[in-house]
Protein backbone atom coordinates (compact mmCIF):
# COMPACT_ATOMS: atom_id res chain seq x y z
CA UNK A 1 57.47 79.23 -37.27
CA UNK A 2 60.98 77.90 -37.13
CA UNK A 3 61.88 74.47 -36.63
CA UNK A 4 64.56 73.89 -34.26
CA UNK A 5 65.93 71.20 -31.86
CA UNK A 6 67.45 72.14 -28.50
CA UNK A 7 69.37 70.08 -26.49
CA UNK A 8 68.92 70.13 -22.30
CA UNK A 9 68.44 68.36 -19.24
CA UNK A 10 64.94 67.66 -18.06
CA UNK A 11 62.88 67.38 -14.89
CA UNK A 12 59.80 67.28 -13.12
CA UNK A 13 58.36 69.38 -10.41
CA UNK A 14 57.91 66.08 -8.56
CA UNK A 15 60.95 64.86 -8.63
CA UNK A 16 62.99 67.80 -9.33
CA UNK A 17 66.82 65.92 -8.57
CA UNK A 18 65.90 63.00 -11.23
CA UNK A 19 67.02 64.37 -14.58
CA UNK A 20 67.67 63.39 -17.80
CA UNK A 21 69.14 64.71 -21.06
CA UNK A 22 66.93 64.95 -24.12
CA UNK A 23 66.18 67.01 -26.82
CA UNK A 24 63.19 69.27 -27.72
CA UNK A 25 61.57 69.22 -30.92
CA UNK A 26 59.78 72.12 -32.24
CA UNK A 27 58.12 71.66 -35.74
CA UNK A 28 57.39 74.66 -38.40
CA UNK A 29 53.54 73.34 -36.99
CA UNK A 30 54.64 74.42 -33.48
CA UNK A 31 54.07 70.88 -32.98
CA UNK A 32 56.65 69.98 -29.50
CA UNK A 33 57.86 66.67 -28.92
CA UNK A 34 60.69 65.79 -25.92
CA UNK A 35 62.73 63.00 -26.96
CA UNK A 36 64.41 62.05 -23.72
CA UNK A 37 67.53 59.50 -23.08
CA UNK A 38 66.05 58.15 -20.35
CA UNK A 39 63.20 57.99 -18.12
CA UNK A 40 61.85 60.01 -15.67
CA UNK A 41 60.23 56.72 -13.93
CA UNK A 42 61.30 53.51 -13.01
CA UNK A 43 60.71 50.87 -15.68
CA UNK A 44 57.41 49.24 -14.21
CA UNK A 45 55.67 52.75 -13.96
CA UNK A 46 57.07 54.04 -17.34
CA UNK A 47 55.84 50.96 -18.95
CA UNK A 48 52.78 52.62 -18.32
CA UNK A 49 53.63 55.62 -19.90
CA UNK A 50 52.09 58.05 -17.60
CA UNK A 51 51.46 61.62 -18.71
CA UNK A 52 52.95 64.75 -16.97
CA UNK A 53 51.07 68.03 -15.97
CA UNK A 54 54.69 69.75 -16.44
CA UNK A 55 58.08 69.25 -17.45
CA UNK A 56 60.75 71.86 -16.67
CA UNK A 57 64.16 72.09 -18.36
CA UNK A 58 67.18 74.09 -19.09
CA UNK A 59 68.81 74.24 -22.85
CA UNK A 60 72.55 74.11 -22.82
CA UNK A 61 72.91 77.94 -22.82
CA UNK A 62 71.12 78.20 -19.83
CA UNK A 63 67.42 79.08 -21.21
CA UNK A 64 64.58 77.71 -18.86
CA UNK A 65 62.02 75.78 -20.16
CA UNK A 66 58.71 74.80 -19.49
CA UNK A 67 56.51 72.27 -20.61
CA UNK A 68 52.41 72.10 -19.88
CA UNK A 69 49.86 68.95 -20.60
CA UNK A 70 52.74 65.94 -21.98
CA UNK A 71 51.54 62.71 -23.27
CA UNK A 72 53.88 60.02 -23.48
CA UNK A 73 53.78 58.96 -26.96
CA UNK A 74 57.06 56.27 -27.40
CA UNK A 75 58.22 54.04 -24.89
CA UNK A 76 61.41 52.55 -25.92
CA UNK A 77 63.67 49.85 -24.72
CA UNK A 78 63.07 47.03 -21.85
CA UNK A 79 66.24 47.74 -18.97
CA UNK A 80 67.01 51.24 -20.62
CA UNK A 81 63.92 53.07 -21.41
CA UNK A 82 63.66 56.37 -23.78
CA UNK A 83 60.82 58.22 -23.62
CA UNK A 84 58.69 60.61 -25.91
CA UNK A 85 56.34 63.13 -24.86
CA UNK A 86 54.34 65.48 -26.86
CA UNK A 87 54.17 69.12 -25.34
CA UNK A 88 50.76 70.47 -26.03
CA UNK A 89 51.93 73.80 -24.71
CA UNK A 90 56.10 74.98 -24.28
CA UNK A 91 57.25 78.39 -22.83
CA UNK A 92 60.67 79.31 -23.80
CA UNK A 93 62.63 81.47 -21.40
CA UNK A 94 61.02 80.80 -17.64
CA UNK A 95 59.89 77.53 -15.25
CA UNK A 96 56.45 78.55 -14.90
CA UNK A 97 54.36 77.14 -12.48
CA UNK A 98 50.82 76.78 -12.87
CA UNK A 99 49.78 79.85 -10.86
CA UNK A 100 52.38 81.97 -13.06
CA UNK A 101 50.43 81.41 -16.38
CA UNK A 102 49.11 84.46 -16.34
CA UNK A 103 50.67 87.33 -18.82
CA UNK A 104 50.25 91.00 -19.37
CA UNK A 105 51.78 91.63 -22.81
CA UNK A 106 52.39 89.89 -26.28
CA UNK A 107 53.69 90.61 -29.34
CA UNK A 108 52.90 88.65 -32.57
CA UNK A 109 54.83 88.16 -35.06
CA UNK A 110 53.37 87.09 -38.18
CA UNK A 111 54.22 86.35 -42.02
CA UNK A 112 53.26 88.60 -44.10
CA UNK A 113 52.32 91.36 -41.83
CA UNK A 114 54.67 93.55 -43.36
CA UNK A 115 52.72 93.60 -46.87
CA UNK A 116 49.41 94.07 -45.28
CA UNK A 117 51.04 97.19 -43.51
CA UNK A 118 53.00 98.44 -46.03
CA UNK A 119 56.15 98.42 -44.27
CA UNK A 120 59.28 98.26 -46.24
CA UNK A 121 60.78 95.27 -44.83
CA UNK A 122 64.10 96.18 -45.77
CA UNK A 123 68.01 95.98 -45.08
CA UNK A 124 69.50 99.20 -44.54
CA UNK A 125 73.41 99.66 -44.96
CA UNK A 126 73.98 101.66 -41.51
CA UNK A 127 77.27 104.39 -41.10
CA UNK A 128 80.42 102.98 -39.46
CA UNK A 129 79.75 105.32 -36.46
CA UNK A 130 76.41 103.78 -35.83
CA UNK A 131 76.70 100.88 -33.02
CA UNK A 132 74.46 97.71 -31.77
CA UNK A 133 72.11 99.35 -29.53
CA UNK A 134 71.39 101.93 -31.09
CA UNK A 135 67.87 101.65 -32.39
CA UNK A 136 65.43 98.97 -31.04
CA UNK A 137 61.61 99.18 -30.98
CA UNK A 138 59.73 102.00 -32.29
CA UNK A 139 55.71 101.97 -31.49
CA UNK A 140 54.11 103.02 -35.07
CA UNK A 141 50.62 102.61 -34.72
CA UNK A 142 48.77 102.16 -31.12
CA UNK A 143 44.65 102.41 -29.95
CA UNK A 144 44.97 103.35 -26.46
CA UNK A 145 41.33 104.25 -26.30
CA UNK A 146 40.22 102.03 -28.26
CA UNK A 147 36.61 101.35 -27.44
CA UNK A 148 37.71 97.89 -28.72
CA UNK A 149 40.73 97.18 -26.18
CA UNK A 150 38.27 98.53 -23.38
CA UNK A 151 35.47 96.33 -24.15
CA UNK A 152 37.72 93.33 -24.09
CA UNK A 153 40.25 94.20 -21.06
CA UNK A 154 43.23 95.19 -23.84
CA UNK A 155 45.27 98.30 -22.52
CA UNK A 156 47.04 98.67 -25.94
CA UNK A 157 46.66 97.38 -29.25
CA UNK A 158 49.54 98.35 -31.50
CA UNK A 159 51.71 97.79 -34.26
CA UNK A 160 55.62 98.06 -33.79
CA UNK A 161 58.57 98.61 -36.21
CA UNK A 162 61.63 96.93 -34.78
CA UNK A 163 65.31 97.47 -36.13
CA UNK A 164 67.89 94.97 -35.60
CA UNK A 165 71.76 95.49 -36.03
CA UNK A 166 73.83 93.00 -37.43
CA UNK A 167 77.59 93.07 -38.66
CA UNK A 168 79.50 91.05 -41.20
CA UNK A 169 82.89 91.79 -42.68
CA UNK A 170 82.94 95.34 -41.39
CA UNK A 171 79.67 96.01 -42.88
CA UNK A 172 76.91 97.19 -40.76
CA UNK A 173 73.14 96.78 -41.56
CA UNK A 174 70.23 97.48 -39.89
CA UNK A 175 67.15 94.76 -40.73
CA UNK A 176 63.12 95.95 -39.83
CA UNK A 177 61.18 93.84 -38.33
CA UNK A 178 57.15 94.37 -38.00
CA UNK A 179 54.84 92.89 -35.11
CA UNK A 180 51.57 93.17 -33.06
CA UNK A 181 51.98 94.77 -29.43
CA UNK A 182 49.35 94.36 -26.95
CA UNK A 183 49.38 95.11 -23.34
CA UNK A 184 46.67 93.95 -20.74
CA UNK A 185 44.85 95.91 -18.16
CA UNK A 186 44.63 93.13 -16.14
CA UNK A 187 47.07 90.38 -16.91
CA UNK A 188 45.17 87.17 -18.35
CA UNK A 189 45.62 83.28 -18.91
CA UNK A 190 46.91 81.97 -21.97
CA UNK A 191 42.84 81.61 -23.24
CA UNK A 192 42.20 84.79 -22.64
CA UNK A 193 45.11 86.20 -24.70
CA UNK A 194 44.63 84.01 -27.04
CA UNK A 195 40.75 85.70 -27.84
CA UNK A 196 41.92 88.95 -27.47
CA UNK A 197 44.88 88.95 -29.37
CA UNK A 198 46.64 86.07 -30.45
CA UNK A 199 43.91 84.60 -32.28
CA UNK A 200 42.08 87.56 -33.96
CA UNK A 201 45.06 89.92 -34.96
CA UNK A 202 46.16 87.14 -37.17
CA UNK A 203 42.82 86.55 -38.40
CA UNK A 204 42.77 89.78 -39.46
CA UNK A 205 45.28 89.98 -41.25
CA UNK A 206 44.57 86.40 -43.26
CA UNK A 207 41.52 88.38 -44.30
CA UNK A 208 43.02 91.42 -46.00
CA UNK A 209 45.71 89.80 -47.59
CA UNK A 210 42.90 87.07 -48.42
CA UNK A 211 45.39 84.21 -48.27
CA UNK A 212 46.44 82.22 -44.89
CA UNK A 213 49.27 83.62 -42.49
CA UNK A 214 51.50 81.94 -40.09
CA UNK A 215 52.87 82.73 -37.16
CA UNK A 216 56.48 83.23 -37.02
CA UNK A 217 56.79 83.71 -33.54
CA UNK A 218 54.96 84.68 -30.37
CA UNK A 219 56.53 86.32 -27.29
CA UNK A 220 55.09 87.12 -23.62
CA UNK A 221 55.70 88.76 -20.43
CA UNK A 222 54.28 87.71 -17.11
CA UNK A 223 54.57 89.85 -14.42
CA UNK A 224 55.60 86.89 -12.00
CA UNK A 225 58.74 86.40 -14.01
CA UNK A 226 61.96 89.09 -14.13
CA UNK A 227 65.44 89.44 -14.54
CA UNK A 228 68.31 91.70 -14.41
CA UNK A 229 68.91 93.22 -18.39
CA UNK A 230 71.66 95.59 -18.55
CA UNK A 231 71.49 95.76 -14.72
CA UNK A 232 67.84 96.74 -14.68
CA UNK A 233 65.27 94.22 -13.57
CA UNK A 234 62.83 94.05 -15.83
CA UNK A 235 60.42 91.28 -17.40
CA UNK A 236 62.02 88.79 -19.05
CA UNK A 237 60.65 87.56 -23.01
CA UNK A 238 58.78 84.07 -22.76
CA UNK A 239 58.49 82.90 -26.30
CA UNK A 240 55.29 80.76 -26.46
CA UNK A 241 55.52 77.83 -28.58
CA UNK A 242 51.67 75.75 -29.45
CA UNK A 243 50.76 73.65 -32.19
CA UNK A 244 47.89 76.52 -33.54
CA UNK A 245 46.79 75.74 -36.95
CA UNK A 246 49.58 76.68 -38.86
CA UNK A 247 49.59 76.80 -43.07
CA UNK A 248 52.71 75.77 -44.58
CA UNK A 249 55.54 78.55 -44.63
CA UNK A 250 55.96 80.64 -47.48
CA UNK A 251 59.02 83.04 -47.78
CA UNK A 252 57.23 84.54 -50.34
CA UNK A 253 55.77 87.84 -50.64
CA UNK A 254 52.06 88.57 -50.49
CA UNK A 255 51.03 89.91 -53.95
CA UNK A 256 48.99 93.87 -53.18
CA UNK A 257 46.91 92.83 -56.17
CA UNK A 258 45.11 90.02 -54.86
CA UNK A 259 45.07 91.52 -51.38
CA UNK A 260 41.71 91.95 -49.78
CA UNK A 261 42.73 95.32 -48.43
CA UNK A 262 45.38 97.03 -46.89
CA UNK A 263 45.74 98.92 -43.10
CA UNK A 264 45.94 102.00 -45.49
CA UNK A 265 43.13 101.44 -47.54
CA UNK A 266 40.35 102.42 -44.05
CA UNK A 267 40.34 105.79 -43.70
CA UNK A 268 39.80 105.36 -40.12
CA UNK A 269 43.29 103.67 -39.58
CA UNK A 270 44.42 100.86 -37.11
CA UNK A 271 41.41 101.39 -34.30
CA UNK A 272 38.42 102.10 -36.49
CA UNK A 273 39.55 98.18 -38.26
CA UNK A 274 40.15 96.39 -35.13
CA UNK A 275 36.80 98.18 -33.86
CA UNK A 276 35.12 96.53 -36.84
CA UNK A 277 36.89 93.67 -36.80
CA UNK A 278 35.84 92.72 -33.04
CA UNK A 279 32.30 93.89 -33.64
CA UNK A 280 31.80 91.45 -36.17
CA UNK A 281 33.80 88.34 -33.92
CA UNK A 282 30.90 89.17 -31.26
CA UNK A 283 28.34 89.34 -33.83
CA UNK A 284 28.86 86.32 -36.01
CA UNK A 285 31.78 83.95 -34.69
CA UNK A 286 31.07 80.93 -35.48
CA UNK A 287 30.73 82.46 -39.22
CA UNK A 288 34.04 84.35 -39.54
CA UNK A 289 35.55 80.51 -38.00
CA UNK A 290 34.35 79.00 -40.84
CA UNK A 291 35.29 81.57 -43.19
CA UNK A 292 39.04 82.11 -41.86
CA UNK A 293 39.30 78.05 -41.30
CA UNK A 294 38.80 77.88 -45.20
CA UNK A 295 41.55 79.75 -45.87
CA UNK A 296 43.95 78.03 -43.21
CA UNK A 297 42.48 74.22 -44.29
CA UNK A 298 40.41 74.60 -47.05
CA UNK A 299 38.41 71.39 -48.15
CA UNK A 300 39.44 69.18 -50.82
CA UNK A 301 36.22 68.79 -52.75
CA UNK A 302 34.34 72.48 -53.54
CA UNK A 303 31.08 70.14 -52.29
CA UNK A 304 32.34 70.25 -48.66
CA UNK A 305 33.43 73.69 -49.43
CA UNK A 306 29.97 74.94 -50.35
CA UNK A 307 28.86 73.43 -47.57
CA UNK A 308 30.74 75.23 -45.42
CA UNK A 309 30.37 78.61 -47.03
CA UNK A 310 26.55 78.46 -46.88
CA UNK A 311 26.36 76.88 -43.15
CA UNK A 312 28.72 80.01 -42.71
CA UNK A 313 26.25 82.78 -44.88
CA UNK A 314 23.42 81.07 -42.70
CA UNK A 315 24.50 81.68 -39.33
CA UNK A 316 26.14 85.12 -40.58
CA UNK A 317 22.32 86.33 -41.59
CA UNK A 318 20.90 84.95 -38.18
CA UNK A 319 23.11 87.50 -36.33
CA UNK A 320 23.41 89.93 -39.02
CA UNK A 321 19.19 90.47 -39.51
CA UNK A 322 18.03 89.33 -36.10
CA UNK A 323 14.22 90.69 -36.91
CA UNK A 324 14.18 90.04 -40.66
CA UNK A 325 10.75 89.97 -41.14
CA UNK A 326 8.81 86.68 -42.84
CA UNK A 327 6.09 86.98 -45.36
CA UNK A 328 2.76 87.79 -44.07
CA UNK A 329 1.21 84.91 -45.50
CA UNK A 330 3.78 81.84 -43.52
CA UNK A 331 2.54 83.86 -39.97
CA UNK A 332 -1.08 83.56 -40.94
CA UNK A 333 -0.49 79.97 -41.80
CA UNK A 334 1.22 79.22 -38.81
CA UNK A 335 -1.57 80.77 -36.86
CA UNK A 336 -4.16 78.78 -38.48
CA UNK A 337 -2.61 75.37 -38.25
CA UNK A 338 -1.90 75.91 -34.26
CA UNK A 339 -4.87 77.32 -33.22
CA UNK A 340 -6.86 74.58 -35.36
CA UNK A 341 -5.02 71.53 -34.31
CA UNK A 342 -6.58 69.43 -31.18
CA UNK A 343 -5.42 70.23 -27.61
CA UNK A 344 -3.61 67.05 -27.34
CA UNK A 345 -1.24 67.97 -29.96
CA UNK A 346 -0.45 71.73 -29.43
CA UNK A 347 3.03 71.48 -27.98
CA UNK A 348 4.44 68.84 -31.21
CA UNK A 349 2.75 71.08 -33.70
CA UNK A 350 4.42 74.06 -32.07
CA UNK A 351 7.92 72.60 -32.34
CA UNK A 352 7.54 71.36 -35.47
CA UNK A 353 6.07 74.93 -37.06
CA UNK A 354 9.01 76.81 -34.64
CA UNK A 355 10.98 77.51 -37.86
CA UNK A 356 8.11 77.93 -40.76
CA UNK A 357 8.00 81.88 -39.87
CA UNK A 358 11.69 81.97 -40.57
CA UNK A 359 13.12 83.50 -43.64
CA UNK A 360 14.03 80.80 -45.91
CA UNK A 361 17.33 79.64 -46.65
CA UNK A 362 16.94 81.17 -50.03
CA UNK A 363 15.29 85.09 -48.93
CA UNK A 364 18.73 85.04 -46.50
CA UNK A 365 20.68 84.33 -49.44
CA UNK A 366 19.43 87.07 -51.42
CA UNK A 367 19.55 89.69 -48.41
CA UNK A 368 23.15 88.62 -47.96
CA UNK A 369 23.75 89.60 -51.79
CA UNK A 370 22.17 92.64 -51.66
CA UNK A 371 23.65 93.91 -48.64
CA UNK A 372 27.63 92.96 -50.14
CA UNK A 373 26.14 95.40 -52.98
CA UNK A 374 26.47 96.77 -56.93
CA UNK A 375 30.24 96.12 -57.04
CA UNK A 376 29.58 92.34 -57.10
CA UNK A 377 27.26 92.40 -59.59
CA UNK A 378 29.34 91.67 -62.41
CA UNK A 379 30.44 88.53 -60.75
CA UNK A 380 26.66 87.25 -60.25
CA UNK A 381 24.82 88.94 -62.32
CA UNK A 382 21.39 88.78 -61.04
CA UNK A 383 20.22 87.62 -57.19
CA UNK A 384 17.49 85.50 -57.19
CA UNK A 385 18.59 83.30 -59.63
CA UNK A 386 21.96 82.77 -57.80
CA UNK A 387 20.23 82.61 -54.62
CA UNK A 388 17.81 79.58 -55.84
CA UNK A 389 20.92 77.86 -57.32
CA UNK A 390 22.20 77.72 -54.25
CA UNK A 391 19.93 77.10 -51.67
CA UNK A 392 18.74 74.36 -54.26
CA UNK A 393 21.96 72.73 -53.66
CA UNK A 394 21.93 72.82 -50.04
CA UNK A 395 18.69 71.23 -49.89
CA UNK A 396 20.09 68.65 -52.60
CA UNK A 397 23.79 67.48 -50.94
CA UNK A 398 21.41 67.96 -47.29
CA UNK A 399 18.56 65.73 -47.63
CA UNK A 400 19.03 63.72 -50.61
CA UNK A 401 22.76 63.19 -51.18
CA UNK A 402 24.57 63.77 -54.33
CA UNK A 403 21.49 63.43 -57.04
CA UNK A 404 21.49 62.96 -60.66
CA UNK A 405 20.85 66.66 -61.19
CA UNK A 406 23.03 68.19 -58.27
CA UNK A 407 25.74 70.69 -59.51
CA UNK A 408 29.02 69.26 -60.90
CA UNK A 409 32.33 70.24 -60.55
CA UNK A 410 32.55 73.61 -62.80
CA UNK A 411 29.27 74.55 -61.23
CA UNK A 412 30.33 73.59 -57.64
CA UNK A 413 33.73 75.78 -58.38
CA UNK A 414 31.26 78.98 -59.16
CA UNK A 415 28.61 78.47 -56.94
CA UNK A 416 31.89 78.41 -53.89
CA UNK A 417 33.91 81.32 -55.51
CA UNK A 418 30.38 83.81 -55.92
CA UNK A 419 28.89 83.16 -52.21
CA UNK A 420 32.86 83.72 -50.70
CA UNK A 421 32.94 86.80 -52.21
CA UNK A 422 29.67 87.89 -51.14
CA UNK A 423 30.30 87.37 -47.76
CA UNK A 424 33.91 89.00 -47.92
CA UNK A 425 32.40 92.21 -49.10
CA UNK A 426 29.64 92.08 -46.45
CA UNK A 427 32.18 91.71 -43.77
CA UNK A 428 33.88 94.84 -45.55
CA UNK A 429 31.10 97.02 -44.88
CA UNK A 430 30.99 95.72 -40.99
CA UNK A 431 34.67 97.06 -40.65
CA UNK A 432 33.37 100.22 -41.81
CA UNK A 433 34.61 100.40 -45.35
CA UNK A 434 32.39 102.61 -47.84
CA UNK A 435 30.66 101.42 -50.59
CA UNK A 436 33.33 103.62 -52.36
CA UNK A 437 35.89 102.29 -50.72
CA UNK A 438 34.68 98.57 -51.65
CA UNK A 439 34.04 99.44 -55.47
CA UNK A 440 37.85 100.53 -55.26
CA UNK A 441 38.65 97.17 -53.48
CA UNK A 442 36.95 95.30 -55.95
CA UNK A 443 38.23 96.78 -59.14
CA UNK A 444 41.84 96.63 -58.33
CA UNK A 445 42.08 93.05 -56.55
CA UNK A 446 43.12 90.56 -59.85
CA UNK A 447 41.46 87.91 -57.92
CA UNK A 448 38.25 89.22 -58.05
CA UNK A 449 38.68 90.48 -61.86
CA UNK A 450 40.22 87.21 -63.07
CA UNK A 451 36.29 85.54 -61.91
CA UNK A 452 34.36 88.30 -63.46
CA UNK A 453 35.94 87.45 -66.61
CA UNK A 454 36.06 83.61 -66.23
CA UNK A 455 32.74 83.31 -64.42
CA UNK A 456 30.60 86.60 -64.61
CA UNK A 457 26.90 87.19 -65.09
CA UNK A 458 26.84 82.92 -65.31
């Protein structure tokens, strides 16, 4: 995302003829803060640095602004106060009131979506007798019956192409552009959008490319809010500025080799991905959080990351074998010790056997292993052994803290890097990929290689 700072004047809806100048602060982050030269209160009520529901503005080219949920961070000065707020939401391009926060279309643009779609991404030397205007958006690939996008209100999920003119010296150029388009059915509140779109589509993508992605920018319409362009009224672009958890930028390109996988590596395309990708967020969500939030904050120490990763395999197995079956022998046990124990003590010996007929941390472990399959096998060699290794740490770091004979670092480092690439290849085969398609995966990505040779069979 692009820092910027934008000068305006500033009011509220309150007092909507008290304003002051100030300038907004937008951080790579997304992180807003308002730095005004002034107050919007007299000094005994600022002094208590009030918060504001909204703040409205207009930039010094005319843009409207709107900011949503301000604290008042700084308070300086004692007969000429300057205040700070921090924005927690800011909508470039409209005053929205509360009851217009409700939008039917966004596009998303994100870094690094052009490597994970293959798009060229380049600049293209255009003939003198082309002109600005042109070219402009050009849908590529859409799922308008997606049984996705109908299961979740979405109208259209698609991906866009969109060429830019730009002339310097009396040389023309076109530049590409790449971005998520998604139109409601119904429009939606920022939330909403946010779970249907906003949030997962970049997911997605962090997970093929296997490495974090930003968001460069993210632009709505709201059907309360139009505007004459090129005479026609049509909806005018509200940029949507929030501080989402945002990696550091990197202008860099996205190496194919250590890529995860690539739109054109599912035979099904665009829809039979997002179809996957959605049936696994219902599934197992608060897994895939914990997997993607490793890649956009992963933990210092690979202790807390192995954590993580096997709270994450645990719940993933809950939803993933619902009816896994126990052995024979705990149900029998269970049986015997309820119907044996006194009356009096029935309903504490029930909660306390409520999770013996449950498959053990370790038999989930080695489910989870089989199911990601052959091709990573030469990473991990045999299953039970790696599943006692690590369900033996679990209980260690758990119950009794780092012990004398817990794992150490090199051990911690392989125990993380073999269980995260179990559970990306089991989350392969719920978007649908083949276990043909994952042996290919496997064998080309130098990620995955580089471990087999540094770690494999250990």
């Amino acid at each position: 995302m692009e820092a910027r700072e934008i000068l305006g004047i500033w009011w509220t809806p309150e007092d909507t003829h008290r304003t002051v100048s100030g300038t907004l602060k937008i951080s790579v982050s997304g992180e807003v803060n308002l730095e005004l030269n002034g107050s919007f209160d007299e000094v005994a009520v600022a002094q208590t640095m009030p918060s504001r529901a909204r703040i409205f503005g207009a930039t010094r080219d005319g843009q409207e602004v709107t900011l949503t949920d301000c604290i008042c961070r700084h308070l300086h000065g004692n007969a000429y106060l300057s205040q700070t707020f921090f924005a927690t939401t800011t909508f470039l391009g409209a005053h929205l009131a509360e009851a217009d926060e409700v939008f039917d279309s966004v596009e998303i643009h994100l870094e690094h979506l052009r490597e994970w779609v293959l798009s060229t991404g380049l600049r293209w030397a255009a003939p003198p007798q082309l002109v600005p205007g042109d070219v402009g958006p050009v849908v590529w690939v859409e799922t308008p019956a997606s049984e996705t996008a109908k299961r979740v209100g979405v109208g259209r999920y698609g991906i866009s192409r969109d060429y830019s003119m730009e002339q310097e010296a009396g040389q023309r150029s076109l530049t590409e552009d790449v971005y998520f388009a998604v139109t409601l059915e119904v429009p939606a509140d920022l939330h909403k959008l946010t779970e249907v779109a906003i949030g997962p589509l970049r997911d997605l993508v962090t997970f093929g490319l296997d490495r974090p992605v930003g968001y460069k920018s993210i632009t709505l319409t709201a059907p309360s809010k139009t505007g004459l362009i090129q005479g026609q009224p049509q909806q005018v672009d509200i940029e949507l500025v929030r501080n989402f958890s945002q990696p550091l930028s990197d202008e860099g390109s996205s190496n194919p080799g250590t890529a995860l996988f690539l739109l054109s590596d599912h035979a099904g395309g665009f829809q039979a991905i997002l179809d996957g990708w959605f049936a696994a967020i219902e599934k197992a969500a608060p897994s895939l959080n914990i997997l993607i939030g490793i890649e956009y904050g992963p933990p210092t120490y690979y202790d807390n990351r192995l954590i993580l990763l096997l709270q994450a395999a645990e719940a993933y197995h809950r939803a993933s074998f619902p009816d896994r079956a126990v052995h024979p022998v705990s149900l029998k046990n269970a049986k015997a010790a309820l119907t044996s124990g006194p009356p009096e003590i029935q309903d504490w010996l029930g909660a306390k056997l409520r999770h013996a007929t449950e498959p053990s941390l370790r038999a989930r472990l080695s489910d989870l292993l089989r199911r990601a399959g052959p091709h990573l096998r030469p990473l991990i060699g045999k299953r039970a052994p790696l599943a006692f290794r690590l369900s033996r740490f679990r209980n260690l770091f758990s119950h009794h803290g780092a012990a004398p004979e817990a794992p150490d670092g090199p051990e911690l480092y392989e125990l993380a890097q073999k269980l995260h690439w179990a559970m990306k290849l089991n989350l392969l085969h719920d978007l649908g990929f083949t276990p043909t398609d994952v042996s290919g995966l496997v064998a080309r990505n130098q990620n995955f290689q580089h471990l087999v040779s540094q770690l494999g069979g250990s």
